[in-house]
N, C-alpha and C. Protein backbone atom coordinates (compact mmCIF):
# COMPACT_ATOMS: atom_id res chain seq x y z
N UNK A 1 -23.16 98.04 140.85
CA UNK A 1 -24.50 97.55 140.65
C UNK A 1 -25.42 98.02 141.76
N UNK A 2 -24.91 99.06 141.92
CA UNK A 2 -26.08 99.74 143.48
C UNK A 2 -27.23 100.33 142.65
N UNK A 3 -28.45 99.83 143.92
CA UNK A 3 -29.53 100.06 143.50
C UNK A 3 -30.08 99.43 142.34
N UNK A 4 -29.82 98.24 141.64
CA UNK A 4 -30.33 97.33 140.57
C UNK A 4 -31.33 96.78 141.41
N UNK A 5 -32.35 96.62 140.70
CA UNK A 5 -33.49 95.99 141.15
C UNK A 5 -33.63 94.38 140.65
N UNK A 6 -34.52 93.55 141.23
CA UNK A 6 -34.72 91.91 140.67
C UNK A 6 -35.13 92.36 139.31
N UNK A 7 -35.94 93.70 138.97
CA UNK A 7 -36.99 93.53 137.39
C UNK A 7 -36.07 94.16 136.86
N UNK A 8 -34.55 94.98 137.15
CA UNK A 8 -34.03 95.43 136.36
C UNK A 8 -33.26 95.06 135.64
N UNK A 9 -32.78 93.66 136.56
CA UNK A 9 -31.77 92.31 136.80
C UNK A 9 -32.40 91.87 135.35
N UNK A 10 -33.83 91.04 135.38
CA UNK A 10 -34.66 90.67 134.55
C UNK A 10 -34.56 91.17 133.42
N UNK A 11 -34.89 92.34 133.17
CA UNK A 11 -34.95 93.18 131.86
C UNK A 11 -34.03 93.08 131.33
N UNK A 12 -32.59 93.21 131.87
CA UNK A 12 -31.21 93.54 131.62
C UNK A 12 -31.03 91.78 130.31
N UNK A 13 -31.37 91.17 131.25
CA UNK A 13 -30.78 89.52 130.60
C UNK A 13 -32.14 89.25 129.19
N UNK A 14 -33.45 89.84 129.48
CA UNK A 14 -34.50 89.64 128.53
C UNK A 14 -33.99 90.75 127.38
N UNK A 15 -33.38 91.39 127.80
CA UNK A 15 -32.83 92.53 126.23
C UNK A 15 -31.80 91.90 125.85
N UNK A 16 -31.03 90.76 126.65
CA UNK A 16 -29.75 90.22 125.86
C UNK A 16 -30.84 89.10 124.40
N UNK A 17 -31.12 88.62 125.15
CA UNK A 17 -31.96 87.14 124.76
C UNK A 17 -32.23 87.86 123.68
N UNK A 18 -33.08 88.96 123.61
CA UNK A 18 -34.23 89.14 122.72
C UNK A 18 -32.76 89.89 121.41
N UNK A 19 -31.55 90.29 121.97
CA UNK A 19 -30.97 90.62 120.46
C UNK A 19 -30.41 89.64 119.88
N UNK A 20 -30.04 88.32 120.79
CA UNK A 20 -29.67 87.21 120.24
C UNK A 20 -30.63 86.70 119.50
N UNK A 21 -31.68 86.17 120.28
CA UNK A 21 -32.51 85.63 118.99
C UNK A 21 -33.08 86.75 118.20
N UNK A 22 -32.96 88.13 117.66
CA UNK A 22 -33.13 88.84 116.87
C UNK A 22 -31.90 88.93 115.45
N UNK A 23 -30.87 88.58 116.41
CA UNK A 23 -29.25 88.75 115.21
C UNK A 23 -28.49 87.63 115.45
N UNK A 24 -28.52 86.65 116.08
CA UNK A 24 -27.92 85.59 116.13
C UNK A 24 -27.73 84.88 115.09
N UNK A 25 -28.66 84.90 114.24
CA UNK A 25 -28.63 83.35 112.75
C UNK A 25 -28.16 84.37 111.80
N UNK A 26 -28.24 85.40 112.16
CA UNK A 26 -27.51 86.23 111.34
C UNK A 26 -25.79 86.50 111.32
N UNK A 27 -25.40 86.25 112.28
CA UNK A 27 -24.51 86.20 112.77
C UNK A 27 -23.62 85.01 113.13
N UNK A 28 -24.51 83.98 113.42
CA UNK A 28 -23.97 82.43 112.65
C UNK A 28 -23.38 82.13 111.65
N UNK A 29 -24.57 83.01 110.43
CA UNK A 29 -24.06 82.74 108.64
C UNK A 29 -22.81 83.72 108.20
N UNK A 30 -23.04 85.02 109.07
CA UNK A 30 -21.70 85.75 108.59
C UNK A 30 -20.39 84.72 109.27
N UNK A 31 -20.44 84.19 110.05
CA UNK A 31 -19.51 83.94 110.85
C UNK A 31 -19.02 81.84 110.57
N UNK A 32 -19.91 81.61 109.43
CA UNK A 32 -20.02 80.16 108.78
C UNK A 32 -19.88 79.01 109.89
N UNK A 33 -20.96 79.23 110.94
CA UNK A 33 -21.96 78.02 111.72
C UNK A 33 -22.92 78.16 112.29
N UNK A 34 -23.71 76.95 112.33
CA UNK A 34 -24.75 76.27 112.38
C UNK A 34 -25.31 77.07 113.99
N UNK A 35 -26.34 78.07 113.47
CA UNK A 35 -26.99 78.83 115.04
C UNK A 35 -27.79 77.35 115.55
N UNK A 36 -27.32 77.50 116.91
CA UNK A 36 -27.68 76.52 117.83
C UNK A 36 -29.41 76.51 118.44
N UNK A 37 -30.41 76.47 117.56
CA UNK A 37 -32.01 76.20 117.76
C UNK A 37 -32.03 75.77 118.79
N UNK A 38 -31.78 74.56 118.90
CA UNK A 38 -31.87 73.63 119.98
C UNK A 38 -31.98 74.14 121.38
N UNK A 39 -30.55 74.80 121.29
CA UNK A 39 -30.24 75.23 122.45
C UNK A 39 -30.76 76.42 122.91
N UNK A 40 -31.34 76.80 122.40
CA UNK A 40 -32.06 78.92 122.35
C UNK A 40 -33.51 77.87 122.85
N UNK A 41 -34.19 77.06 122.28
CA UNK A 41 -35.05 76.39 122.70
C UNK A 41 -35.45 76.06 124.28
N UNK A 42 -34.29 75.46 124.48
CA UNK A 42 -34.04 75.04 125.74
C UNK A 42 -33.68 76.17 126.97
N UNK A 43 -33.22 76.97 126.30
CA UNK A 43 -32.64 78.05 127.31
C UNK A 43 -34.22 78.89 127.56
N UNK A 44 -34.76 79.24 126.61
CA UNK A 44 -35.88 80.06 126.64
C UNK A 44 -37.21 79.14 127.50
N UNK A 45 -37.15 78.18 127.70
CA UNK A 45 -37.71 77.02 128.65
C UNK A 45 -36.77 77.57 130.13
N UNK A 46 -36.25 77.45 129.79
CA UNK A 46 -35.34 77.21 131.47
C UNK A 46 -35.61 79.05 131.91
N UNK A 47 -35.62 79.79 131.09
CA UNK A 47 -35.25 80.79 131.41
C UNK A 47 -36.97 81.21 132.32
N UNK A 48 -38.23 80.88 131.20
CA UNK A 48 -39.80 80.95 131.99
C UNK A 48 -39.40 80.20 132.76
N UNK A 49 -39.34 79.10 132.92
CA UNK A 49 -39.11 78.31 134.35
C UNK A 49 -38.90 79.00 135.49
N UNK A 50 -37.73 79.62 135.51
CA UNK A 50 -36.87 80.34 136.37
C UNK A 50 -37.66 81.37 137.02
N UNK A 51 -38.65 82.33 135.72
CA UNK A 51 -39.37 83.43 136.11
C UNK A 51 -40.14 83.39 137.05
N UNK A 52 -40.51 81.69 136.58
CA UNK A 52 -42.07 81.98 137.27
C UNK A 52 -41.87 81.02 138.66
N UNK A 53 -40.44 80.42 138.92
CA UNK A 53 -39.97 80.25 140.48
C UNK A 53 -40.12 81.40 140.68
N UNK A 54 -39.55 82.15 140.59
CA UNK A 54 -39.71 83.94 141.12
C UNK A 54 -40.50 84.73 141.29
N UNK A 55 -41.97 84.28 141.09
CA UNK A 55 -43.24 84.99 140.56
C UNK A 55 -42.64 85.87 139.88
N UNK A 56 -42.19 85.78 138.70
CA UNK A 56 -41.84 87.57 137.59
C UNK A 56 -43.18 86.55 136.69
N UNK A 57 -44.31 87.41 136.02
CA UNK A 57 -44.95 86.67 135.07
C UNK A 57 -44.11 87.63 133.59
N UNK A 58 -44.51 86.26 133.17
CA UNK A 58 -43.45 86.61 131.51
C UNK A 58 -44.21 88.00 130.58
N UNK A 59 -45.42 88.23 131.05
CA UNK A 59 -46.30 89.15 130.09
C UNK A 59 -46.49 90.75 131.08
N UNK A 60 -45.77 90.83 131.82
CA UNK A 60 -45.71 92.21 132.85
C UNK A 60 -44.95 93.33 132.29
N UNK A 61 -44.44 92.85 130.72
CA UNK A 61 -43.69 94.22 130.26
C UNK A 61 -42.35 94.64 130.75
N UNK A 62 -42.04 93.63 131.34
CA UNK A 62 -40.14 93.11 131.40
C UNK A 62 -40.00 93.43 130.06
């Protein structure tokens, strides 16, 4: 992990997020359960939270 940057760190975990909630409920129904809303809810809260302890602002094209 030499030479990873904090925004690369960032990006890295915002491209996970963004294919989960892109293929996740999709992937719930192939897989017969209930995609967890709730919790993608909550995580995506905690996760701005986190950013903006960090000054990363959420709209900088991360």
């Amino acid at each position: 992990m030499d030479g990873l940057t904090l925004a690369g760190l960032v990006r890295a975990h915002l491209a996970l997020a963004t294919l989960v909630q892109e293929h996740g409920r999709i992937i719930a129904v192939c897989h017969g359960f209930a995609y967890p809303e709730a919790l993608e809810a909550a995580v995506m809260q905690y996760v701005a939270h986190k950013l903006t302890a960090l000054d990363i602002p959420l709209d900088d094209g991360l």
